[in-house]
N, C-alpha and C. Protein backbone atom coordinates (compact mmCIF):
# COMPACT_ATOMS: atom_id res chain seq x y z
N UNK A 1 -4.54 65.29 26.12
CA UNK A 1 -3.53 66.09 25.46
C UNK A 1 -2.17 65.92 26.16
N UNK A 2 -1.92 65.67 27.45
CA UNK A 2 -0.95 65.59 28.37
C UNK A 2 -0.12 64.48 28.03
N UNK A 3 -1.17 63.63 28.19
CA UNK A 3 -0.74 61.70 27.61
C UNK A 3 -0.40 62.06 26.13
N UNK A 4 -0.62 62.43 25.57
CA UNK A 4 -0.45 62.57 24.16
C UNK A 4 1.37 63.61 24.30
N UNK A 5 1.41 64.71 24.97
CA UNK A 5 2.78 64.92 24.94
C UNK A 5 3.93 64.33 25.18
N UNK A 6 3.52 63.30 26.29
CA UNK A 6 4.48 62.46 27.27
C UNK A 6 5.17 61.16 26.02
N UNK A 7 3.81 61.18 25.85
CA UNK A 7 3.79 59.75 24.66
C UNK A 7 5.02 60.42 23.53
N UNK A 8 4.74 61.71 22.88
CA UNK A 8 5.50 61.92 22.20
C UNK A 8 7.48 62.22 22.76
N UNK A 9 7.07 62.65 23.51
CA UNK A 9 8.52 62.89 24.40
C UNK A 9 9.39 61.75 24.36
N UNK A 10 8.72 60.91 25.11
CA UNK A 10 9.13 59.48 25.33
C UNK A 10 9.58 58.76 24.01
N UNK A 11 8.84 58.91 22.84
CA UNK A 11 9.10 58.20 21.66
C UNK A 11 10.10 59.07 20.99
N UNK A 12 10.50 60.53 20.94
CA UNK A 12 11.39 61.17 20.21
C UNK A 12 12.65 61.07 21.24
N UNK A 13 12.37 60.39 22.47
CA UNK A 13 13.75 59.64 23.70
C UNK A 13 14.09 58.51 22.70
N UNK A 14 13.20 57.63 22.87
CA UNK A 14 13.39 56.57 22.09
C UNK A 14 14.23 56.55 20.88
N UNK A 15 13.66 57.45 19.64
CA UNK A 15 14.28 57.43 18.85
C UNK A 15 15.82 58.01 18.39
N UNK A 16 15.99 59.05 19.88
CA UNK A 16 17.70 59.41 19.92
C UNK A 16 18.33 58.62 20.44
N UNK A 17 17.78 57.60 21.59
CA UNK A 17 18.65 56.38 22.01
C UNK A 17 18.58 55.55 20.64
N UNK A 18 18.05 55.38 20.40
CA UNK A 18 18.27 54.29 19.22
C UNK A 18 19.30 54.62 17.82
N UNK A 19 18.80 56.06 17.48
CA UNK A 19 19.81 56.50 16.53
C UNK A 19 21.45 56.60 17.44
N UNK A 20 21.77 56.92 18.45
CA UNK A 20 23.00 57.03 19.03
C UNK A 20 23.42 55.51 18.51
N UNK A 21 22.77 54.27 19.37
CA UNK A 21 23.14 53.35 19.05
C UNK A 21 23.25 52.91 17.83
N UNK A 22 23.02 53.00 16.63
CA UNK A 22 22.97 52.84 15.17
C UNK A 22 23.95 53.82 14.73
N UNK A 23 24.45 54.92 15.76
CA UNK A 23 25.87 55.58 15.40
C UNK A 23 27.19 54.79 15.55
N UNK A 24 26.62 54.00 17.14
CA UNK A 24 28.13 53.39 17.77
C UNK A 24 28.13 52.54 16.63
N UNK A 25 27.12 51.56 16.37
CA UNK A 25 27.43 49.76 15.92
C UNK A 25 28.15 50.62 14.36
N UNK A 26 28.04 52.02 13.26
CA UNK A 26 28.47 51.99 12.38
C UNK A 26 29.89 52.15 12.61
N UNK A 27 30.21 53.15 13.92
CA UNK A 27 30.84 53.51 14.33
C UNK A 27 32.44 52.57 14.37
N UNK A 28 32.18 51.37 14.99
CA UNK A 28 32.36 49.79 15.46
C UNK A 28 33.61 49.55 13.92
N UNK A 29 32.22 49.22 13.01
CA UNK A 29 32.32 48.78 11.67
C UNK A 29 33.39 49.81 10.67
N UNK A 30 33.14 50.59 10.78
CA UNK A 30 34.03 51.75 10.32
C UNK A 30 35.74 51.80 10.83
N UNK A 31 35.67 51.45 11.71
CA UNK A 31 37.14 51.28 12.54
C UNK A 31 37.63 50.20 12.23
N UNK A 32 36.93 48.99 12.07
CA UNK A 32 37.68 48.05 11.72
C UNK A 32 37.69 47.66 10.21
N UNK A 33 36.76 48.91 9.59
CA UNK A 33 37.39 48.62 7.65
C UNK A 33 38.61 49.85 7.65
N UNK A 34 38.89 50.31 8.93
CA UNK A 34 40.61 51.40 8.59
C UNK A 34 41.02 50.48 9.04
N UNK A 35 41.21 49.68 9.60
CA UNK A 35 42.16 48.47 10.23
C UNK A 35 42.32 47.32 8.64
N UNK A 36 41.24 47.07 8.38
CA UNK A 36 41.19 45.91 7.13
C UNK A 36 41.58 46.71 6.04
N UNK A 37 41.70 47.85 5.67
CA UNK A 37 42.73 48.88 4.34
C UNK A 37 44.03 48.29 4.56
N UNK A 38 44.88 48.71 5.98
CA UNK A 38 46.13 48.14 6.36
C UNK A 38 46.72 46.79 5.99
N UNK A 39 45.51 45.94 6.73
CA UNK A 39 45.62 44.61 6.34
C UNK A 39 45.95 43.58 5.20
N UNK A 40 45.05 44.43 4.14
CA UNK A 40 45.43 44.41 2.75
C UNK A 40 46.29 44.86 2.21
N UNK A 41 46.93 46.29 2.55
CA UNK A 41 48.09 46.93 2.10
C UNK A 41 49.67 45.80 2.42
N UNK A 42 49.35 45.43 3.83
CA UNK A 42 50.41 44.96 4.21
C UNK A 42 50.25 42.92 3.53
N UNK A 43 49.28 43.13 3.68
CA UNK A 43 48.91 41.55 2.98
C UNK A 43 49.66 41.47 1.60
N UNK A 44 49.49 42.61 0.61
CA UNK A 44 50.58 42.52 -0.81
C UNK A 44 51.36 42.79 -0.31
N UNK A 45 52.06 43.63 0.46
CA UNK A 45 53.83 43.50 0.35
C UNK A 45 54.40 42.39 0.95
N UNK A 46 53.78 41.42 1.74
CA UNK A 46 54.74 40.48 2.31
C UNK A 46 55.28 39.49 1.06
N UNK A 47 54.53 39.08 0.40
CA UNK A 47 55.15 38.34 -0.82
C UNK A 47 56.64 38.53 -1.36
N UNK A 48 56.29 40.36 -1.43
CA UNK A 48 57.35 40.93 -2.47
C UNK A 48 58.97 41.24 -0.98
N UNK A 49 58.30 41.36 -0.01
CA UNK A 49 59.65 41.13 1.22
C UNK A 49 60.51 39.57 1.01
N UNK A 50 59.50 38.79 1.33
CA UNK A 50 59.54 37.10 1.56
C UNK A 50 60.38 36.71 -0.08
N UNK A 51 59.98 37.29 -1.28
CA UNK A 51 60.83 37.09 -2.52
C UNK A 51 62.08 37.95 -2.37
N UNK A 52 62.33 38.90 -1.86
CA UNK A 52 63.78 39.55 -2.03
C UNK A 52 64.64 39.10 -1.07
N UNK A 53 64.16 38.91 0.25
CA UNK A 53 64.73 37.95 1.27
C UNK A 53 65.29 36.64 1.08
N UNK A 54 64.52 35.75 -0.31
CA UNK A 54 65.07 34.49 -0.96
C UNK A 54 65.86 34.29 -1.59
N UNK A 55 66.22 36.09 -2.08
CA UNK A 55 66.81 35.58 -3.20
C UNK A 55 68.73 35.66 -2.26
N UNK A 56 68.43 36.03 -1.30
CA UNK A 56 69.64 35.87 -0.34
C UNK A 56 69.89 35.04 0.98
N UNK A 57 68.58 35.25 1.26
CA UNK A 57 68.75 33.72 2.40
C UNK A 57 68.33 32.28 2.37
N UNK A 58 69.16 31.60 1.84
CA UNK A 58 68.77 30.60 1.71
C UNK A 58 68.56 29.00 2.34
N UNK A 59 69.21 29.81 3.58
CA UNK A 59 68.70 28.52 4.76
C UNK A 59 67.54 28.94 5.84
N UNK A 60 67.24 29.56 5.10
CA UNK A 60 65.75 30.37 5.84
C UNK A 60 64.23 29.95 5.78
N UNK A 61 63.91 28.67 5.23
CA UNK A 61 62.71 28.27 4.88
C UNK A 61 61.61 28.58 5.87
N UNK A 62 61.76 27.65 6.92
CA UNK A 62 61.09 28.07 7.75
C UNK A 62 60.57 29.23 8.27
N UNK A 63 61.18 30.15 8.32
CA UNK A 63 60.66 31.48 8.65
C UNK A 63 59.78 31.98 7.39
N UNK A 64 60.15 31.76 6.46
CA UNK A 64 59.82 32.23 5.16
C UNK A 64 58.44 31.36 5.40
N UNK A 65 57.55 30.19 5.44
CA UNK A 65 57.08 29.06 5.56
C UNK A 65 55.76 30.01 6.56
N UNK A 66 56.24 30.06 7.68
CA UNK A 66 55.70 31.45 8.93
C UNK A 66 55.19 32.15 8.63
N UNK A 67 55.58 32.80 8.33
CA UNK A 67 55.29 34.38 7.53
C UNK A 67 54.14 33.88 6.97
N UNK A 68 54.10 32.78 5.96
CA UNK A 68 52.87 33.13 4.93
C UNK A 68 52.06 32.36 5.20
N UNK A 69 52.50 31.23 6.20
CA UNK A 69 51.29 30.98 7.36
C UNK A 69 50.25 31.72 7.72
N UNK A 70 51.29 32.29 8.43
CA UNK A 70 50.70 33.72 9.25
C UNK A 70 49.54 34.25 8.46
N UNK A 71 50.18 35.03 7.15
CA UNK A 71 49.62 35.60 6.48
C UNK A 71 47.95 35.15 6.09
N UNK A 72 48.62 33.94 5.71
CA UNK A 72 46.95 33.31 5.14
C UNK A 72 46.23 32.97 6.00
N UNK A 73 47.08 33.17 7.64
CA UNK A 73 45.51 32.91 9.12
C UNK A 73 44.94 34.70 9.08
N UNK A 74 46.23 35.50 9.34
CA UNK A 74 45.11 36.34 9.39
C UNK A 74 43.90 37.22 7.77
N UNK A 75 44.13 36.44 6.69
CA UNK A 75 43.13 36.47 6.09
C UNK A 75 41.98 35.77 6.11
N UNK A 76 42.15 34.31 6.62
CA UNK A 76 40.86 33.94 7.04
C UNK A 76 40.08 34.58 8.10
N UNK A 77 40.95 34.70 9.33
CA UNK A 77 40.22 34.91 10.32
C UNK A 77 39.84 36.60 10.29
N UNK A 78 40.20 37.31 8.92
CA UNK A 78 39.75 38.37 9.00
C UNK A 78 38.02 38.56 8.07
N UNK A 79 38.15 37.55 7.03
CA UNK A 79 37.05 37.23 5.96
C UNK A 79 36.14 36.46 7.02
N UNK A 80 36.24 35.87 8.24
CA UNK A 80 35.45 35.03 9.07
C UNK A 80 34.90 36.21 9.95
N UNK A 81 35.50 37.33 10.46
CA UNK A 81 35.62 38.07 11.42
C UNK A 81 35.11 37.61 12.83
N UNK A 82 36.31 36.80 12.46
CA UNK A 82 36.71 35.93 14.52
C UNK A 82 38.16 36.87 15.00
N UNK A 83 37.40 37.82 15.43
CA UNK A 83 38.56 38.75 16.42
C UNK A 83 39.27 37.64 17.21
N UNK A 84 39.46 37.03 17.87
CA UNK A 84 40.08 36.35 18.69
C UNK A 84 41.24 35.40 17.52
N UNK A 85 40.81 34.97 16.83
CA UNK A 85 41.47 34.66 15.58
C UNK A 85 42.58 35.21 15.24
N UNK A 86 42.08 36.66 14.20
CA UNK A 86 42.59 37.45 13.87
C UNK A 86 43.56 37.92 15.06
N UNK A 87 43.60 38.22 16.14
CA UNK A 87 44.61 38.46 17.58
C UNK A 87 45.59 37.72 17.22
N UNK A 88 45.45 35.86 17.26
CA UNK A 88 46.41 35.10 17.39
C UNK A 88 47.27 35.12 16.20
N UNK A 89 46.13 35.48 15.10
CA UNK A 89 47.10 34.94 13.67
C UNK A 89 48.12 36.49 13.38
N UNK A 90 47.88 37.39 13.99
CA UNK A 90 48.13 38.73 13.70
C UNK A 90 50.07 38.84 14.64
N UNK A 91 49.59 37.98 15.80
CA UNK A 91 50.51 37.49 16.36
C UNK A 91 51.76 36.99 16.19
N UNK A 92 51.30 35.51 15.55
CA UNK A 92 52.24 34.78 14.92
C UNK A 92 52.66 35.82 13.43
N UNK A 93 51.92 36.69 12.93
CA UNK A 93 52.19 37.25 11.94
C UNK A 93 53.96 38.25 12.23
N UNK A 94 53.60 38.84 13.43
CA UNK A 94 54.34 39.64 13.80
C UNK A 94 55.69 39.39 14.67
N UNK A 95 55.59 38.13 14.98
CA UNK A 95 56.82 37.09 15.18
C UNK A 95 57.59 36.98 14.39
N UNK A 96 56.89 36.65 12.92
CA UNK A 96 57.37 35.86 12.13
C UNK A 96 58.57 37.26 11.51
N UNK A 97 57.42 38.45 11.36
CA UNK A 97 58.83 39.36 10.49
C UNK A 97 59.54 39.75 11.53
N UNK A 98 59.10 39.72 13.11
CA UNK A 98 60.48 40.03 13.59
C UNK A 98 62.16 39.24 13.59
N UNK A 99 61.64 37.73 13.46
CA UNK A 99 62.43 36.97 12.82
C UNK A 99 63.05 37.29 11.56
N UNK A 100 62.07 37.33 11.20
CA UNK A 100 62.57 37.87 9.64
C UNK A 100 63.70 38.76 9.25
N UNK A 101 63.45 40.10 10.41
CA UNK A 101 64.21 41.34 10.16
C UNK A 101 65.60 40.68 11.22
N UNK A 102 65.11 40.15 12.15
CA UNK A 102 66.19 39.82 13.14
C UNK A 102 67.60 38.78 11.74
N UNK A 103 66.90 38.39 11.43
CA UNK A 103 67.60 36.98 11.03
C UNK A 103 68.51 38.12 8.94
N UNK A 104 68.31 38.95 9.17
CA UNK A 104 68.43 39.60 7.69
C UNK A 104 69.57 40.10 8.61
N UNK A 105 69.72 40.37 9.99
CA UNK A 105 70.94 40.94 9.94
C UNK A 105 72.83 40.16 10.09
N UNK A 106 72.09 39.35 9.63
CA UNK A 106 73.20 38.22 9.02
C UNK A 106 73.60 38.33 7.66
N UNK A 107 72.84 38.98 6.93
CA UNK A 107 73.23 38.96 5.48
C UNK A 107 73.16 40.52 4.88
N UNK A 108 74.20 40.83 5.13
CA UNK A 108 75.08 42.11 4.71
C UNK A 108 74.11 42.76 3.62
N UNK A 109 74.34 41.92 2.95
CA UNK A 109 73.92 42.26 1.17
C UNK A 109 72.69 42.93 0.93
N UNK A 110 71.58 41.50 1.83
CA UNK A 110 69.97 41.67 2.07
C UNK A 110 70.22 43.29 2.75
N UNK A 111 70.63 43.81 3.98
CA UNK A 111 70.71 44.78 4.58
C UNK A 111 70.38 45.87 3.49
N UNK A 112 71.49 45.95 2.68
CA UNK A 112 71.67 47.20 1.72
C UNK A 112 71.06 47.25 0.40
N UNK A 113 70.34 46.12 0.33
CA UNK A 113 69.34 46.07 -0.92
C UNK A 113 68.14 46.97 -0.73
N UNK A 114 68.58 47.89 -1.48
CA UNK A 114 67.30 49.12 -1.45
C UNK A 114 65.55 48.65 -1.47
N UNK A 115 65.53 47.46 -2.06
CA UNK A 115 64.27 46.99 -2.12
C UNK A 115 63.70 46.35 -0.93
N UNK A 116 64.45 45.67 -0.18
CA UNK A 116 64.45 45.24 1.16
C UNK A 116 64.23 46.42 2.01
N UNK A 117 65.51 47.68 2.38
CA UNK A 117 65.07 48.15 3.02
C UNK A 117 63.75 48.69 2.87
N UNK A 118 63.01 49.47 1.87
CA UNK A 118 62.09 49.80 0.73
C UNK A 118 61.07 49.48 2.10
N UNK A 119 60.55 47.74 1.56
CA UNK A 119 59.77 46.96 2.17
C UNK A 119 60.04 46.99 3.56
N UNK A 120 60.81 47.40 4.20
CA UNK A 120 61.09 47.13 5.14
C UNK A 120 60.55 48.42 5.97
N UNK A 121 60.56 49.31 6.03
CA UNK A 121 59.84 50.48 5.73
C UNK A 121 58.88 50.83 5.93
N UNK A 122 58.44 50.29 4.64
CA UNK A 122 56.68 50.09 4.28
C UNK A 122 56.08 49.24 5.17
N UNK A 123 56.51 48.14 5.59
CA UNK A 123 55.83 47.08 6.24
C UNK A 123 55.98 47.86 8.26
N UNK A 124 57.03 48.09 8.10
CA UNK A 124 57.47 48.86 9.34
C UNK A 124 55.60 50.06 9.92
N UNK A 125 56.08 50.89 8.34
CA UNK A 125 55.44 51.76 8.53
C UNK A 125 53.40 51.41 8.75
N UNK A 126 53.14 50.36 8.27
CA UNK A 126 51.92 49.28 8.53
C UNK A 126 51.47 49.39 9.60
N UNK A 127 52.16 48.70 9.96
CA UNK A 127 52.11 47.92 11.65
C UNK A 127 52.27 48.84 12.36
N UNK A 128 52.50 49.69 12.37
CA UNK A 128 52.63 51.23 13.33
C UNK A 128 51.07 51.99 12.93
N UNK A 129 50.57 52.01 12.08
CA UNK A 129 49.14 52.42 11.65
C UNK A 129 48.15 51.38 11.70
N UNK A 130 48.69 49.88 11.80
CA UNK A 130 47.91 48.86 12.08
C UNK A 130 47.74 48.82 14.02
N UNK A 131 48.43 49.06 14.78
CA UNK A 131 48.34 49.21 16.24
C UNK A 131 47.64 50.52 16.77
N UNK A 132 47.91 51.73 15.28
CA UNK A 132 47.04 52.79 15.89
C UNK A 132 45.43 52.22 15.57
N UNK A 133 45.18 51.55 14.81
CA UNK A 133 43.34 51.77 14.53
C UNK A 133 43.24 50.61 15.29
N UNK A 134 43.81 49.61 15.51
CA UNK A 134 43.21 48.58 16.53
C UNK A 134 42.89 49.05 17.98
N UNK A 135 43.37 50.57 18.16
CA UNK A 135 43.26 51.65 19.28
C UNK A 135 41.99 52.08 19.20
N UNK A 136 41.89 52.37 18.32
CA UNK A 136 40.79 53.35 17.66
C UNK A 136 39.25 52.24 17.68
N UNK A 137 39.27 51.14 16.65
CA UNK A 137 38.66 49.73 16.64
C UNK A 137 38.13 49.63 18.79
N UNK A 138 39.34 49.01 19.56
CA UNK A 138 38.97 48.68 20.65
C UNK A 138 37.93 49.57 21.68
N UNK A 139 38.22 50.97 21.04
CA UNK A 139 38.02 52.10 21.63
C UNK A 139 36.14 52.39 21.54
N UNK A 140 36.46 51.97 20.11
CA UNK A 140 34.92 52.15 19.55
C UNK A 140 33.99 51.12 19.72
N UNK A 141 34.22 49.87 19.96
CA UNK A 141 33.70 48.26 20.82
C UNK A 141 33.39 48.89 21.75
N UNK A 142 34.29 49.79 22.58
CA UNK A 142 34.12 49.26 24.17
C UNK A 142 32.93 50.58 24.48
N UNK A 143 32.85 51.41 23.99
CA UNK A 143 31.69 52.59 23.60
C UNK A 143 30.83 51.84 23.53
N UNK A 144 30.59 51.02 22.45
CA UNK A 144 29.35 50.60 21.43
C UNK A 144 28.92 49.30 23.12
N UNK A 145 29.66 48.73 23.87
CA UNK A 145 29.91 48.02 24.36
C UNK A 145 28.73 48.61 25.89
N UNK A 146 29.40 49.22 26.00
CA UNK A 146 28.99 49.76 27.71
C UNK A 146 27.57 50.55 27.38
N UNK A 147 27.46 51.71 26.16
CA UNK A 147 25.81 51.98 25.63
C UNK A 147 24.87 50.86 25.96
N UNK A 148 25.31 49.91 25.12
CA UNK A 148 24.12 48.99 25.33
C UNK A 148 23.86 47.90 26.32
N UNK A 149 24.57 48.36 27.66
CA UNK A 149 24.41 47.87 28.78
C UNK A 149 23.68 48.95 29.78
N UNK A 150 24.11 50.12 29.50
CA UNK A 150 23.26 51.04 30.22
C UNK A 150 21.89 51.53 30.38
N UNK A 151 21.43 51.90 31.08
CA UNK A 151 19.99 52.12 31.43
C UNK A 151 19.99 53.67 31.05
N UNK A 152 19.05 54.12 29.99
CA UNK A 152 17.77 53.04 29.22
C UNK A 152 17.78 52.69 28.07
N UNK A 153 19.13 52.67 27.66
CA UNK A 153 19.87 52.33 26.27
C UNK A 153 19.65 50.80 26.26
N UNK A 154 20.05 49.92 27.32
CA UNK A 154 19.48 48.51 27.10
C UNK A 154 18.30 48.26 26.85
N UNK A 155 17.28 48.61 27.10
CA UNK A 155 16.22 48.30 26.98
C UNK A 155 15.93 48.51 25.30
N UNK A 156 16.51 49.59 24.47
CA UNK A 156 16.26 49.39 23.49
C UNK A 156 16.81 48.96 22.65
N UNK A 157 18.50 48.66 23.04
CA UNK A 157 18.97 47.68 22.54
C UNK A 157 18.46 46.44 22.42
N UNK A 158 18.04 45.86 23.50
CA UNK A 158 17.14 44.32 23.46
C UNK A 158 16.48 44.36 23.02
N UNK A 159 15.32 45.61 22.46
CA UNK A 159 14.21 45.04 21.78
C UNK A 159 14.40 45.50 20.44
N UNK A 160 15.63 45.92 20.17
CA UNK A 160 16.21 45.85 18.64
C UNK A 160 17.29 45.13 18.33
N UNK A 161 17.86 44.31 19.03
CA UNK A 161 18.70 43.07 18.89
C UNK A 161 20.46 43.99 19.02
N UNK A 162 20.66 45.20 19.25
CA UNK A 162 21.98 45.78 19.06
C UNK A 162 22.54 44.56 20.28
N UNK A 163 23.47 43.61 19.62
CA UNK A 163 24.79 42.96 20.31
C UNK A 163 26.30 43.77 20.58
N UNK A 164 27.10 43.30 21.23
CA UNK A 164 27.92 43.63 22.01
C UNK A 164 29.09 42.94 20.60
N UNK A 165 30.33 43.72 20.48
CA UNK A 165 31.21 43.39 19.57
C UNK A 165 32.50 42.76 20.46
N UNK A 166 33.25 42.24 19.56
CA UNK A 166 34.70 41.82 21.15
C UNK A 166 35.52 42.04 20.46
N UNK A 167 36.29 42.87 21.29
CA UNK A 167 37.31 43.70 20.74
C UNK A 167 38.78 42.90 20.48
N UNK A 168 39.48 43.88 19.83
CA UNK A 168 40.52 42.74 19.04
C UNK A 168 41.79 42.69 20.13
N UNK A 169 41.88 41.82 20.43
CA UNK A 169 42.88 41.33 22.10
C UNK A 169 44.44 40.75 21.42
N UNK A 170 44.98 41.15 21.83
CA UNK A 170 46.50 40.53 21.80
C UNK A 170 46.87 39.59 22.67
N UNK A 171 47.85 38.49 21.51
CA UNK A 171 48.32 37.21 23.17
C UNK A 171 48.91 37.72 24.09
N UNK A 172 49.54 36.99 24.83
CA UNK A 172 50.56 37.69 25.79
C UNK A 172 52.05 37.59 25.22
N UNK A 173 52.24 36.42 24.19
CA UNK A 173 53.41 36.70 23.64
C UNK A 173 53.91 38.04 22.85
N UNK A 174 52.68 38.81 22.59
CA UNK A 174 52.84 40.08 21.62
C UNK A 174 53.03 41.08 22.81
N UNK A 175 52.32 40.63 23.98
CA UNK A 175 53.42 41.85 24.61
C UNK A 175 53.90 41.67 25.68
N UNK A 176 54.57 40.80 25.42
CA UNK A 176 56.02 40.00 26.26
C UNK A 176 57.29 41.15 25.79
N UNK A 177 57.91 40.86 26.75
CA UNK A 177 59.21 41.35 26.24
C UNK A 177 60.17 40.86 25.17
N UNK A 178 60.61 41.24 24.49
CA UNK A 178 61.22 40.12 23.37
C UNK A 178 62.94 40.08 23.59
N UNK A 179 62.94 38.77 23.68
CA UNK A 179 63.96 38.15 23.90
C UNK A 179 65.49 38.32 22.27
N UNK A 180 65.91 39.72 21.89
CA UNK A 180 66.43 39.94 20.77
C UNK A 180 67.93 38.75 20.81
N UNK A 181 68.51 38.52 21.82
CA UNK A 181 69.53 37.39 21.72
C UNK A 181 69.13 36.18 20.98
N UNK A 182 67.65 35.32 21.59
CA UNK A 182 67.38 34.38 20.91
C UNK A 182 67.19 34.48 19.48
N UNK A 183 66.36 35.80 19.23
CA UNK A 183 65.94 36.32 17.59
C UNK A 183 67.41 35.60 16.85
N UNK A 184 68.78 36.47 17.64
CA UNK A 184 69.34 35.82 16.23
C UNK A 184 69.83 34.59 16.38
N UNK A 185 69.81 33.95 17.62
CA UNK A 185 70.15 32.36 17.68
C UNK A 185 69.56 31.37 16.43
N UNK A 186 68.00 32.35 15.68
CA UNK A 186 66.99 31.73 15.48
C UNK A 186 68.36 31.19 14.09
């Protein structure tokens, strides 16, 4: 009867380590579909920035060219879900409109076009909710991360396969200091 309690003890251990862990890994996943809402939000407006920006700058290709570079790496590498990817392309993404905005303040016109600023705004306002959940995202990896290294959470991680996620890392150019003189040399 004793063996028979222990046995049960032990297995209703078991089964709260295991449900915890089947909290973190949703946990994980959940953070980075509020990160991929953004992604998409901000994924349609760059078009409609990159078209009102044309219709006034017109020695601007290149940057314009960037941008939707950018754009279409970090949709692959977000449909692939290669975090390390997604870092770099998210990167160059965020180069590109600082150029972008840097280089608009050459053209008066672009400035005061309500649709520009509009987008400008909106996209602003993104990337400020896109840096908060990649907070949130890293936060919830590195949880889901250290559980299933700990004792006696590993042990049932390994014999239920829970892997380790890698969290979404920035280059060092994204948090370099930015050089705003060169911006408008650009």
């Amino acid at each position: 009867m004793i063996t028979l309690g222990i046995a049960t003890i032990v297995l209703i251990y078991l089964i709260i380590i295991y449900n915890g862990l089947v909290g973190l890994k949703h946990t994980v996943s959940k953070s980075f579909a509020n990160i991929d809402v953004l992604l998409k939000q901000r994924h349609d407006e760059l078009p409609k920035l990159v078209q009102v920006c044309k219709q006034y700058m017109t020695y601007e290709e290149k940057t314009f060219k960037s941008i939707v570079q950018a754009r279409n790496d970090v949709a692959k590498a977000n449909v692939a879900g290669n975090m390390k990817a997604l870092g770099d392309a998210e990167t160059q993404l965020r180069t590109g409109l600082g150029n972008l905005f840097a280089l608009a303040e050459n053209y008066p016109e672009l400035k005061a076009d309500q649709t520009f600023i509009h987008l400008q705004q909106r996209i602003s306002g993104l990337e400020n909710g896109i840096a908060d959940r990649r907070e949130v995202y890293n936060d919830s990896v590195n949880n889901n991360n250290i559980r299933i290294e700990q004792v006696p959470d590993v042990f049932v991680a390994k014999l239920f396969g829970f892997k380790p996620f890698e969290m979404l890392k920035f280059s060092e150019s994204e948090k370099a200091n930015v050089d705003i003189g060169q911006l408008f040399k650009s």
